[in-house]
PDB file of N, CA and C in Angstrom:
ATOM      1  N   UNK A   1      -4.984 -39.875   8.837  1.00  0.00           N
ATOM      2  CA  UNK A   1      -5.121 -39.024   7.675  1.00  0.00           C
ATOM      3  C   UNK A   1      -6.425 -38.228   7.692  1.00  0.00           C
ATOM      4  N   UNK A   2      -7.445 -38.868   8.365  1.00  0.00           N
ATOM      5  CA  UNK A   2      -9.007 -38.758   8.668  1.00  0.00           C
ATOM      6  C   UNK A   2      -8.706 -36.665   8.824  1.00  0.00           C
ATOM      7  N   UNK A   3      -7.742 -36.612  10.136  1.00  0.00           N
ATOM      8  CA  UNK A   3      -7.574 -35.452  11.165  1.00  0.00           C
ATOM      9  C   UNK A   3      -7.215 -34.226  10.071  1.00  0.00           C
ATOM     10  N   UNK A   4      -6.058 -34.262   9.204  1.00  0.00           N
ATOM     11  CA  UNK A   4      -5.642 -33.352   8.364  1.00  0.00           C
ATOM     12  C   UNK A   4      -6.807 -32.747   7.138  1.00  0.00           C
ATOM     13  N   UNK A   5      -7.754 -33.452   7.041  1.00  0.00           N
ATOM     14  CA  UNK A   5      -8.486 -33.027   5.777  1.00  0.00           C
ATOM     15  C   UNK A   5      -9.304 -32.611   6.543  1.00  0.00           C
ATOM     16  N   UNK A   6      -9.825 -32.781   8.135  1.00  0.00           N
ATOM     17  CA  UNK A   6     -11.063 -32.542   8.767  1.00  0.00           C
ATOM     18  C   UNK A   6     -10.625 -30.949   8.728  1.00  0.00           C
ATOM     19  N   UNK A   7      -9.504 -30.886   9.547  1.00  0.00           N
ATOM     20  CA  UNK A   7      -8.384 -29.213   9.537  1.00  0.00           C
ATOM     21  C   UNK A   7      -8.736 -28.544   8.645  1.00  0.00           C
ATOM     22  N   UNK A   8      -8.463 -28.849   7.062  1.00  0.00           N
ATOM     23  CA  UNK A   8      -8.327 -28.069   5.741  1.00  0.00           C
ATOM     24  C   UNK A   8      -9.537 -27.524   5.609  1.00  0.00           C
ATOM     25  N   UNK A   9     -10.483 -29.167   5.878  1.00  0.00           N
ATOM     26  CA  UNK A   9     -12.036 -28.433   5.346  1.00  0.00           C
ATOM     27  C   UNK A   9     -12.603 -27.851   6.507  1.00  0.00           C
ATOM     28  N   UNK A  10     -11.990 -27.442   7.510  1.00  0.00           N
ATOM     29  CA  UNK A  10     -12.769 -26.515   8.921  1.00  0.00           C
ATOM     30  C   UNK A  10     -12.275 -25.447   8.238  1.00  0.00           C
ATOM     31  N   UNK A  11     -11.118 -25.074   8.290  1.00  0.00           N
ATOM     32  CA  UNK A  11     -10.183 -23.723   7.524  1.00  0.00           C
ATOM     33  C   UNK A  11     -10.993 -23.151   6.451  1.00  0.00           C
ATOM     34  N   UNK A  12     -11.216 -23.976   5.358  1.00  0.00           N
ATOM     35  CA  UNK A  12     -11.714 -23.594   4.065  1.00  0.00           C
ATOM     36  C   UNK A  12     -13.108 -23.174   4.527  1.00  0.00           C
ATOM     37  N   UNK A  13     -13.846 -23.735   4.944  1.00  0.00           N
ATOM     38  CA  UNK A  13     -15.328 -23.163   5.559  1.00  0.00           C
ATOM     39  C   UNK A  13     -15.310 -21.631   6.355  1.00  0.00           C
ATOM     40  N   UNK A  14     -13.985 -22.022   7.583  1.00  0.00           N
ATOM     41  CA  UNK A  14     -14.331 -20.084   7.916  1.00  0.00           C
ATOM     42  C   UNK A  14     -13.778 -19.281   6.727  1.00  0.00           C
ATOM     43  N   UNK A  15     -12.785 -19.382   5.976  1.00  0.00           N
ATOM     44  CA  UNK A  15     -12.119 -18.554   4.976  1.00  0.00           C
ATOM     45  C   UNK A  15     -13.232 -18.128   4.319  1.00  0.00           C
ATOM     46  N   UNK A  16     -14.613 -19.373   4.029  1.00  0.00           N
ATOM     47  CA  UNK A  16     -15.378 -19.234   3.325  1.00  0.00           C
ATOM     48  C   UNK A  16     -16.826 -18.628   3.923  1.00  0.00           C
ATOM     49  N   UNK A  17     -16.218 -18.225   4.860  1.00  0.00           N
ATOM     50  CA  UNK A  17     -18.161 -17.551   5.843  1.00  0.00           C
ATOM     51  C   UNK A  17     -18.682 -16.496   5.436  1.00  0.00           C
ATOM     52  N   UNK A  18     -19.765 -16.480   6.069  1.00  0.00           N
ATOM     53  CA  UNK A  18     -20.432 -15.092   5.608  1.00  0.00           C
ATOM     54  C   UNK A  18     -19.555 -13.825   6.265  1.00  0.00           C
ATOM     55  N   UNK A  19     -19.048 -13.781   7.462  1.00  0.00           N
ATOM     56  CA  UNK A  19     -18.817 -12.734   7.968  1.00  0.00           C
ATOM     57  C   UNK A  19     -17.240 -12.271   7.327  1.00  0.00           C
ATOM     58  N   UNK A  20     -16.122 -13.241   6.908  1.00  0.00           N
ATOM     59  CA  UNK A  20     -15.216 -13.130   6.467  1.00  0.00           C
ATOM     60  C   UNK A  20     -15.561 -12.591   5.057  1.00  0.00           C
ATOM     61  N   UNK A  21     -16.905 -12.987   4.000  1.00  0.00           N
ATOM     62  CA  UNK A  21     -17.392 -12.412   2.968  1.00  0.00           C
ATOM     63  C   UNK A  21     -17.534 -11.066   2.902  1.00  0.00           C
ATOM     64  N   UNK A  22     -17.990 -10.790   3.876  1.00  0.00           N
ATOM     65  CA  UNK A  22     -18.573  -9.382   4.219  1.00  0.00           C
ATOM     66  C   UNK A  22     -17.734  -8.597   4.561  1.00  0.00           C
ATOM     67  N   UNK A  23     -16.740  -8.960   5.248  1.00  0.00           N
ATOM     68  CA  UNK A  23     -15.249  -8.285   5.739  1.00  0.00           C
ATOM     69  C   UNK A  23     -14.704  -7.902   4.622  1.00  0.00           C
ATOM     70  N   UNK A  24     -14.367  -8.629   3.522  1.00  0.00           N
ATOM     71  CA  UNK A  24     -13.810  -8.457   2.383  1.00  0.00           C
ATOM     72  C   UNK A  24     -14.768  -7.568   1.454  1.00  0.00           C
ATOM     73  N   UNK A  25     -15.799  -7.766   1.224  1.00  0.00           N
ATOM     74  CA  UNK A  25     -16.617  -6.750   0.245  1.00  0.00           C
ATOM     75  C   UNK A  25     -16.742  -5.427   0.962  1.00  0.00           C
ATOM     76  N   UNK A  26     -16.566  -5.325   2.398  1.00  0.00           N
ATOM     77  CA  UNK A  26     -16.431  -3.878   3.076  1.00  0.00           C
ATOM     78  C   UNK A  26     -15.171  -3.276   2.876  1.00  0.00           C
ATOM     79  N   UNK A  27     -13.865  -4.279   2.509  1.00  0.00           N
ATOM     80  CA  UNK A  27     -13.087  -3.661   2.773  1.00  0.00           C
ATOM     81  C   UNK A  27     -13.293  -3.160   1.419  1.00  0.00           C
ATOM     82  N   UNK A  28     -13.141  -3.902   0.033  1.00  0.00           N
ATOM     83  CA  UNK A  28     -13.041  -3.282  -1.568  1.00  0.00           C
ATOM     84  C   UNK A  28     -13.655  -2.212  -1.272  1.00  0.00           C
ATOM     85  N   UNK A  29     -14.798  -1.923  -0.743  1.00  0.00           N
ATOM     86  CA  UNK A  29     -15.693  -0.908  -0.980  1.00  0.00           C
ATOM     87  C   UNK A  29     -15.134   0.243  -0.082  1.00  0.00           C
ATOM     88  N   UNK A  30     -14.270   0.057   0.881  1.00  0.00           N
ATOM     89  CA  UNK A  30     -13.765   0.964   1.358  1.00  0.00           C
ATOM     90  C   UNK A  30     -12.531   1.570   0.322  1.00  0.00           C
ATOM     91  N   UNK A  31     -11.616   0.602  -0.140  1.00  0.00           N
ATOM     92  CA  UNK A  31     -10.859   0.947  -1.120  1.00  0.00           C
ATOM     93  C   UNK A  31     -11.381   1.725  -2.204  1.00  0.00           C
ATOM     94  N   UNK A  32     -12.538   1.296  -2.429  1.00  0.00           N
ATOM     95  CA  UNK A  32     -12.668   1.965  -3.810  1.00  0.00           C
ATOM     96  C   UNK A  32     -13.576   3.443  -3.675  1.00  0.00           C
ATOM     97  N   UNK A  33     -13.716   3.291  -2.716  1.00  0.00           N
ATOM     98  CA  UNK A  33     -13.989   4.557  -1.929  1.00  0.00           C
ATOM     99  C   UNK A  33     -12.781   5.755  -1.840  1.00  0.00           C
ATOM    100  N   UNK A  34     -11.915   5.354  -0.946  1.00  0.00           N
ATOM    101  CA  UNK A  34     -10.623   6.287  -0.739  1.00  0.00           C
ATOM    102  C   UNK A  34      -9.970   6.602  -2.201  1.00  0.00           C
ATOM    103  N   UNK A  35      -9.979   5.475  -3.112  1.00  0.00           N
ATOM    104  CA  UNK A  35      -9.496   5.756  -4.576  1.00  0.00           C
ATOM    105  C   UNK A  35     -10.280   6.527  -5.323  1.00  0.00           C
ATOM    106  N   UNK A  36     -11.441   6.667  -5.061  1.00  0.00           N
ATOM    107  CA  UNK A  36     -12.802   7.890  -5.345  1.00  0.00           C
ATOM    108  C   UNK A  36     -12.428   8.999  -5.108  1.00  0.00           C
ATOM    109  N   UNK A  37     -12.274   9.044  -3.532  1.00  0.00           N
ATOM    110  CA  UNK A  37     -11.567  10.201  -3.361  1.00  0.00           C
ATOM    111  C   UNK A  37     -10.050  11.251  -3.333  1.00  0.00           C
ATOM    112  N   UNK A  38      -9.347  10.273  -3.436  1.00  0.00           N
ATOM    113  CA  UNK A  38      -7.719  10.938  -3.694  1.00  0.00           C
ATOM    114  C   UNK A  38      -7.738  10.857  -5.241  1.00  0.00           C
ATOM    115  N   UNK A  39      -8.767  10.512  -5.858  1.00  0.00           N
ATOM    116  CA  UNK A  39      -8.641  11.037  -7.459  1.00  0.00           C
ATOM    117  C   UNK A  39      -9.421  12.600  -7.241  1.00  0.00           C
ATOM    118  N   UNK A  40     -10.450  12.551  -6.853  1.00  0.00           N
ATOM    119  CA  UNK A  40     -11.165  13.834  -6.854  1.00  0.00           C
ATOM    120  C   UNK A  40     -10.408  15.206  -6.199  1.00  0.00           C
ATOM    121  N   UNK A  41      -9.653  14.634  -5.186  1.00  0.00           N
ATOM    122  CA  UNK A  41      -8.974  15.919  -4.072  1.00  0.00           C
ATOM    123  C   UNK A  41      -7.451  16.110  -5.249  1.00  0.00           C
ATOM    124  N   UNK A  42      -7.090  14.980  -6.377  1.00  0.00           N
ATOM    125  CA  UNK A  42      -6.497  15.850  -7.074  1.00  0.00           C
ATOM    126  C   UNK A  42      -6.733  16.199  -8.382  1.00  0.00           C
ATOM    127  N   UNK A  43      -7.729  15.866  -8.991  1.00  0.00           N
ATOM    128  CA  UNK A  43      -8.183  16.763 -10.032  1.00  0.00           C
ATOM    129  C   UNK A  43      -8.655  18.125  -9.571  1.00  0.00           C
ATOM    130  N   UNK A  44      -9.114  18.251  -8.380  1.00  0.00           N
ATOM    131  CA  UNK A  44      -9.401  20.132  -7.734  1.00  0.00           C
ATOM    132  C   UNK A  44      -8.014  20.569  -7.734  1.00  0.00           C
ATOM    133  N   UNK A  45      -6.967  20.026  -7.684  1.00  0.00           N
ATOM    134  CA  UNK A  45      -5.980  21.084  -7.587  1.00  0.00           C
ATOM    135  C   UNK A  45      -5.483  21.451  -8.707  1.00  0.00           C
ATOM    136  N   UNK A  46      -4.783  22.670  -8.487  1.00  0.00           N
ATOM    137  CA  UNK A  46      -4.512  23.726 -10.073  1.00  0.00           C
ATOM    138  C   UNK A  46      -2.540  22.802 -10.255  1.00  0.00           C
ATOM    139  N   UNK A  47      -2.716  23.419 -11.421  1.00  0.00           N
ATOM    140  CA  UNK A  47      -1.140  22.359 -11.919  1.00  0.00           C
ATOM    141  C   UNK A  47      -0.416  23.308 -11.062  1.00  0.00           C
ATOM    142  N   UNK A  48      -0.177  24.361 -10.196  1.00  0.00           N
ATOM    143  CA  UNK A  48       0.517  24.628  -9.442  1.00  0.00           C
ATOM    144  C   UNK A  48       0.502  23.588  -8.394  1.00  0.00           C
ATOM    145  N   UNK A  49      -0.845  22.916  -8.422  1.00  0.00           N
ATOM    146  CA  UNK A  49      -0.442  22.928  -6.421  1.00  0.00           C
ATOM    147  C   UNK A  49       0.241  21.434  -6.851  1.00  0.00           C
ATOM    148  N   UNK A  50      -0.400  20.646  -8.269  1.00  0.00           N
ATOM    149  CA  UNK A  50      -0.071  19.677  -8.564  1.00  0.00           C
ATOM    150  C   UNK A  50       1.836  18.989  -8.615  1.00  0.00           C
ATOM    151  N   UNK A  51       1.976  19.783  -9.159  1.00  0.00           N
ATOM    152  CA  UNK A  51       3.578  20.209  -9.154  1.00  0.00           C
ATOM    153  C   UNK A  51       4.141  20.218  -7.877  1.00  0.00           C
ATOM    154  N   UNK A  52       3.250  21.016  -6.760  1.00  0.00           N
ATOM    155  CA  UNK A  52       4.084  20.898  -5.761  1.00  0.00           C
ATOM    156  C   UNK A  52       3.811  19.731  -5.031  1.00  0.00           C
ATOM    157  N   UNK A  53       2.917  19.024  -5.214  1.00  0.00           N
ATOM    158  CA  UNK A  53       2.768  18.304  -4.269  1.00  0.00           C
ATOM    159  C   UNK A  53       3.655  17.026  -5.227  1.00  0.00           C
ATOM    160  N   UNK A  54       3.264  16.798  -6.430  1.00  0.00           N
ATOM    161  CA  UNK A  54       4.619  15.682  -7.163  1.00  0.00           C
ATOM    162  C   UNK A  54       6.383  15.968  -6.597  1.00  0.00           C
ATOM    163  N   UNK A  55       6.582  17.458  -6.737  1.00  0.00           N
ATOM    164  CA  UNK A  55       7.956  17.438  -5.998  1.00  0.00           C
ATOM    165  C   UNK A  55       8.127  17.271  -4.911  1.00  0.00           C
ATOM    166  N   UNK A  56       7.574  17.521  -3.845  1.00  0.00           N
ATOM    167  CA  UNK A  56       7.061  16.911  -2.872  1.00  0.00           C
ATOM    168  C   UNK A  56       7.613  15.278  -2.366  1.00  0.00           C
ATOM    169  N   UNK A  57       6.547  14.871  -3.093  1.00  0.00           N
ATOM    170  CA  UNK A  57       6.499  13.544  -2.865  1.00  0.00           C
ATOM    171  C   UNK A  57       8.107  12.517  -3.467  1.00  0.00           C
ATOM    172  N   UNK A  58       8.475  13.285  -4.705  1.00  0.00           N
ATOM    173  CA  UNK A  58       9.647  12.721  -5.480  1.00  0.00           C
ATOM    174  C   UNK A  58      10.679  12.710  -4.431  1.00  0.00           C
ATOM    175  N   UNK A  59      10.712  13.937  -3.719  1.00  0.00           N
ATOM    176  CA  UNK A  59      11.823  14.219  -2.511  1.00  0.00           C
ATOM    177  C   UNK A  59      12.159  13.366  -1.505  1.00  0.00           C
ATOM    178  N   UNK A  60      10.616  13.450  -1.201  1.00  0.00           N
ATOM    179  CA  UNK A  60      10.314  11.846   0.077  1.00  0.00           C
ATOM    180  C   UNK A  60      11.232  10.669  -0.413  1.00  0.00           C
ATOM    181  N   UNK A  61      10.251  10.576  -1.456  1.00  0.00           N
ATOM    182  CA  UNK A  61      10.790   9.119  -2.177  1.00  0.00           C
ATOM    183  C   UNK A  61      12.093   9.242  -2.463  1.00  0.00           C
ATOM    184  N   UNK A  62      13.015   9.673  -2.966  1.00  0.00           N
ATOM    185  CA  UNK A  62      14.279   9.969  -2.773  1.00  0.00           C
ATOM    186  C   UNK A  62      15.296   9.870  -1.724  1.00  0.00           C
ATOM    187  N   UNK A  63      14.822  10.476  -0.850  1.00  0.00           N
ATOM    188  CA  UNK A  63      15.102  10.245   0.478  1.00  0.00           C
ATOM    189  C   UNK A  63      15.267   9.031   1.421  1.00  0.00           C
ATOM    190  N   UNK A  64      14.189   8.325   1.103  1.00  0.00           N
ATOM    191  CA  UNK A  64      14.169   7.268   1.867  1.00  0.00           C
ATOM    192  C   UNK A  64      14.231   5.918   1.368  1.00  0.00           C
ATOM    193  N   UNK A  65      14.414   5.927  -0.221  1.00  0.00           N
ATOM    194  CA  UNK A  65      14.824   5.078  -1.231  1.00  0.00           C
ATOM    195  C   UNK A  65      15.994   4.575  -1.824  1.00  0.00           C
ATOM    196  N   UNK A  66      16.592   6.263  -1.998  1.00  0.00           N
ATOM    197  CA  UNK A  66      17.029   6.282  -2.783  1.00  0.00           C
ATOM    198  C   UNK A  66      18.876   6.373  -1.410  1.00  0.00           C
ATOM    199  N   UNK A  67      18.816   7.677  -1.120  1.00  0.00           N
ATOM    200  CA  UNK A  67      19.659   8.007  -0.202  1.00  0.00           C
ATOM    201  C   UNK A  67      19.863   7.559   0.918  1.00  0.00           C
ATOM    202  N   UNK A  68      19.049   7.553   1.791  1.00  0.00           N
ATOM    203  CA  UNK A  68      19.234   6.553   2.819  1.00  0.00           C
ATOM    204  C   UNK A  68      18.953   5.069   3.219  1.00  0.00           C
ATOM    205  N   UNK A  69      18.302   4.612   1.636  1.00  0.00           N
ATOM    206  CA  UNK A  69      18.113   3.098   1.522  1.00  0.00           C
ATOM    207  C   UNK A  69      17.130   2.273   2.612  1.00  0.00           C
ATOM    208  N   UNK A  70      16.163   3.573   2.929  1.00  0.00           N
ATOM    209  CA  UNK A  70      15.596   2.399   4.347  1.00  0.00           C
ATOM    210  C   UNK A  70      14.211   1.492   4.148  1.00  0.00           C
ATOM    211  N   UNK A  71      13.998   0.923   5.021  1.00  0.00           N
ATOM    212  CA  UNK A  71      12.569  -0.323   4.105  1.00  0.00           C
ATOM    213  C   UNK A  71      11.223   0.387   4.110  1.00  0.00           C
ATOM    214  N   UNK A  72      10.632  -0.054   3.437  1.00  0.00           N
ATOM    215  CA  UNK A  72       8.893   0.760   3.388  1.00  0.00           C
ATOM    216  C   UNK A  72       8.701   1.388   4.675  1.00  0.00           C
ATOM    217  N   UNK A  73       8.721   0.675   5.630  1.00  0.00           N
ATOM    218  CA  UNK A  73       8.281   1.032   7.367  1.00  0.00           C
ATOM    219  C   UNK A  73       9.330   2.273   7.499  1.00  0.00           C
ATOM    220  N   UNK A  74      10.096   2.235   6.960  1.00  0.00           N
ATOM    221  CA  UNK A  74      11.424   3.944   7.631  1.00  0.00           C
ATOM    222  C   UNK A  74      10.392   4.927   6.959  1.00  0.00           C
ATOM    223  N   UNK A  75       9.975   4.095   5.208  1.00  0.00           N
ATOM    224  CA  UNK A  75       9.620   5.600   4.481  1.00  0.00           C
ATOM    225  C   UNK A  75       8.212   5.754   5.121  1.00  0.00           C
ATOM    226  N   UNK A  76       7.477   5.054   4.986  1.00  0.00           N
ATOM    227  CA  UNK A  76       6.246   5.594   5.566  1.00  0.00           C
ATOM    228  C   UNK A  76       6.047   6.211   7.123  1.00  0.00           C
ATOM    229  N   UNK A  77       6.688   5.200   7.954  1.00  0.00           N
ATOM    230  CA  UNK A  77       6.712   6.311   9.398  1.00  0.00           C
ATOM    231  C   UNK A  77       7.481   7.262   9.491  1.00  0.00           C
ATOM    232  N   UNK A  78       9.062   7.684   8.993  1.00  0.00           N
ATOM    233  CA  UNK A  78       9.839   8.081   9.511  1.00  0.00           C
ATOM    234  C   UNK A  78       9.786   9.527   8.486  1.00  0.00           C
ATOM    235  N   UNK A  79       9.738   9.081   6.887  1.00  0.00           N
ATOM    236  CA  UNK A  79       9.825  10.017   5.879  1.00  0.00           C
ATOM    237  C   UNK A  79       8.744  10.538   5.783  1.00  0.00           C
ATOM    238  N   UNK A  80       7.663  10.000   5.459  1.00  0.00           N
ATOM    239  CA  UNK A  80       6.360  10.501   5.186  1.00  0.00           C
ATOM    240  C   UNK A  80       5.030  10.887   6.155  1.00  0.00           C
ATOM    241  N   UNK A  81       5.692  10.427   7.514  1.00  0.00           N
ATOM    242  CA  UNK A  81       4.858  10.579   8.887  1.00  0.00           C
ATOM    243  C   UNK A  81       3.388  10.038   8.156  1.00  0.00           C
ATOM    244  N   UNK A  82       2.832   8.923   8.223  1.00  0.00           N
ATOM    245  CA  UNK A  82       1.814   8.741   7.567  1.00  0.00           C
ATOM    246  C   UNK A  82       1.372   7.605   8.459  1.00  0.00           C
ATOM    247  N   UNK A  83      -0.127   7.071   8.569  1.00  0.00           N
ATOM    248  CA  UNK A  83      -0.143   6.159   8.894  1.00  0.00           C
ATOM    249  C   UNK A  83       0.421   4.256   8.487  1.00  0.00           C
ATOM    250  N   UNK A  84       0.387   3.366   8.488  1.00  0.00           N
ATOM    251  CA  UNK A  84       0.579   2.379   8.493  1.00  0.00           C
ATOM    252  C   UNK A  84      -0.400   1.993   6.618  1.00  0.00           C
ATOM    253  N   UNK A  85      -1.433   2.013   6.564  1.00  0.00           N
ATOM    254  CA  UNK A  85      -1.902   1.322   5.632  1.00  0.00           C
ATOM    255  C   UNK A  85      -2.270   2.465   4.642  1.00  0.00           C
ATOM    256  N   UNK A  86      -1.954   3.722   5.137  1.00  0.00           N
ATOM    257  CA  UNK A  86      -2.052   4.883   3.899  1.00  0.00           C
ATOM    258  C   UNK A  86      -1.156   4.383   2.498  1.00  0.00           C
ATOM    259  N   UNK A  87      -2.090   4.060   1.125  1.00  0.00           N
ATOM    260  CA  UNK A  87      -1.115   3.958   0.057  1.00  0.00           C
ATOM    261  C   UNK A  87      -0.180   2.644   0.848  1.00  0.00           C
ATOM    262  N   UNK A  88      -0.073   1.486   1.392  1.00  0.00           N
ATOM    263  CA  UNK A  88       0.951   1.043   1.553  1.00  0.00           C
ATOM    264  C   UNK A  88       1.274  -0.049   0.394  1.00  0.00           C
ATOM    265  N   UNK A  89      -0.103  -0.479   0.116  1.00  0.00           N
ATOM    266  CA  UNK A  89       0.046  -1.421  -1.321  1.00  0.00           C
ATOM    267  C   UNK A  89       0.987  -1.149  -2.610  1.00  0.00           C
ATOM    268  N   UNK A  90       0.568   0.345  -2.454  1.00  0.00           N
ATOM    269  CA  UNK A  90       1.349   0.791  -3.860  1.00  0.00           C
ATOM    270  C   UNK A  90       2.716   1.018  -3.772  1.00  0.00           C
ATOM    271  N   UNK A  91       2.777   1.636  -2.554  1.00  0.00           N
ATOM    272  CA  UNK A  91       4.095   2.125  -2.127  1.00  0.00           C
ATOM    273  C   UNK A  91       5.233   1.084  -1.860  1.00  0.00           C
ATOM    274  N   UNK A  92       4.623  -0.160  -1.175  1.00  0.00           N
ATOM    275  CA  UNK A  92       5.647  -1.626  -1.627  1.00  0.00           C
ATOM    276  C   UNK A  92       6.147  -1.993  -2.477  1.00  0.00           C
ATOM    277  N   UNK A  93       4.765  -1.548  -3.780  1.00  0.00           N
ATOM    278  CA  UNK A  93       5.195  -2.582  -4.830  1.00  0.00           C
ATOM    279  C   UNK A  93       6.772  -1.420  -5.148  1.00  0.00           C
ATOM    280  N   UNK A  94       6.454  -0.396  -5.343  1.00  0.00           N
ATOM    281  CA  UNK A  94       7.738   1.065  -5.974  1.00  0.00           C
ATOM    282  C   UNK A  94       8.891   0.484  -5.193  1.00  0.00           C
ATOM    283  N   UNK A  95       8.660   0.646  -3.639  1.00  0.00           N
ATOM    284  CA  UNK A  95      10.112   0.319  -2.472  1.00  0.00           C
ATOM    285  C   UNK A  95      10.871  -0.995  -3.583  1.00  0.00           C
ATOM    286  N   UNK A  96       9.364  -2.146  -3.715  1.00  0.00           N
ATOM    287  CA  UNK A  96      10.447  -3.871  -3.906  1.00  0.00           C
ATOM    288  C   UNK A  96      11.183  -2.960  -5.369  1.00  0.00           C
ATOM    289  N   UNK A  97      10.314  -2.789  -6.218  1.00  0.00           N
ATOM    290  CA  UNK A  97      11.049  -2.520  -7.489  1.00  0.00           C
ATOM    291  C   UNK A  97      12.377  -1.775  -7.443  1.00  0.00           C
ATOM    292  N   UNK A  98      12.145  -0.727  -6.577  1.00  0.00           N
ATOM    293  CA  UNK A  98      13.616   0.333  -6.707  1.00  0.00           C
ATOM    294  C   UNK A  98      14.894  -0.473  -6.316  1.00  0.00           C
ATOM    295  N   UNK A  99      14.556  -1.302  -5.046  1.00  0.00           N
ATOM    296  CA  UNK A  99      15.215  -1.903  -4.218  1.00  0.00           C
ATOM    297  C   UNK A  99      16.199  -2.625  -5.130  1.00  0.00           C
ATOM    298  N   UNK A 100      15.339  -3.509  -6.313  1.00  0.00           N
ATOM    299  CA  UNK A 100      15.933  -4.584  -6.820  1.00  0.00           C
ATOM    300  C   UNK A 100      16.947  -3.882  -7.882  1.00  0.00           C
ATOM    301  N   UNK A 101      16.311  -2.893  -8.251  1.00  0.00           N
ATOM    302  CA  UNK A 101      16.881  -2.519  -9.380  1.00  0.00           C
ATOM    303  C   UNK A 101      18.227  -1.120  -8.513  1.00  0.00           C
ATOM    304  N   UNK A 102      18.555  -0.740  -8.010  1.00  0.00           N
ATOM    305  CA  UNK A 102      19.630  -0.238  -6.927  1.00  0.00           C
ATOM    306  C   UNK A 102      20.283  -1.328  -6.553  1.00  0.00           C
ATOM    307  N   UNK A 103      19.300  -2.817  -6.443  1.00  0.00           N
ATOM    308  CA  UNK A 103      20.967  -3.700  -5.922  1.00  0.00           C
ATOM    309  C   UNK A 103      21.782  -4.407  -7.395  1.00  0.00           C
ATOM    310  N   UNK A 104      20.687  -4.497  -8.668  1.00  0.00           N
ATOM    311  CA  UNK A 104      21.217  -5.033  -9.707  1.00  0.00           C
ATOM    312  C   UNK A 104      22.610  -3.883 -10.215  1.00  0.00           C
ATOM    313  N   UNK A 105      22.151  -2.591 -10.015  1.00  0.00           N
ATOM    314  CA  UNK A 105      23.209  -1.656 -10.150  1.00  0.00           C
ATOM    315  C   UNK A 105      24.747  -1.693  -9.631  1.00  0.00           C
ATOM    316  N   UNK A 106      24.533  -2.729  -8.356  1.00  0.00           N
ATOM    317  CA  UNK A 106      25.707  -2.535  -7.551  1.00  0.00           C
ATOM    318  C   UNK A 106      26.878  -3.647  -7.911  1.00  0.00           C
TER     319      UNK A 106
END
């Protein structure tokens, strides 16, 4: 029994290191960085460009949600040519929700 708790508490110590600390407060700060800036790059735009870029995006999402039903990974590589972790947090949570609520429909 000695062996399993020695495991947990080795685990819990790196989870708990400085450099894994630091990994994580770089990353928030990177987040809250990029969220700094994709608020700012769209308050500069005029409700024209705003508009277009919401229809835009509704289309995507439509597309790869709605019509061709494919999983986050179709919409983001295939629909939206985007990288991998661009928006992917948010964009999961929308995919799980639509998903569920398109299969409760059926």
């Amino acid at each position: 029994m000695e062996k399993p708790k020695r495991i947990v508490e080795e685990l819990a110590n790196r989870l708990n290191s400085k450099e894994l600390r630091e990994l994580r407060e770089a990353w928030a700060s990177m987040q809250q960085r990029l969220e700094a800036e994709d608020q700012a790059w769209w308050d500069s735009l005029s409700p024209d460009e705003r508009s277009r870029a919401f229809r835009q995006i509704m289309k995507l999402m439509y597309i790869a949600e709605v019509k061709d039903r494919g999983s986050y990974r179709y919409a983001i590589y295939d629909i939206f040519n985007v990288d991998y972790c661009d928006g992917l947090d948010h964009y999961m949570d929308l995919h799980n929700f639509i998903c569920q609520a398109l299969s409760a429909e059926e």
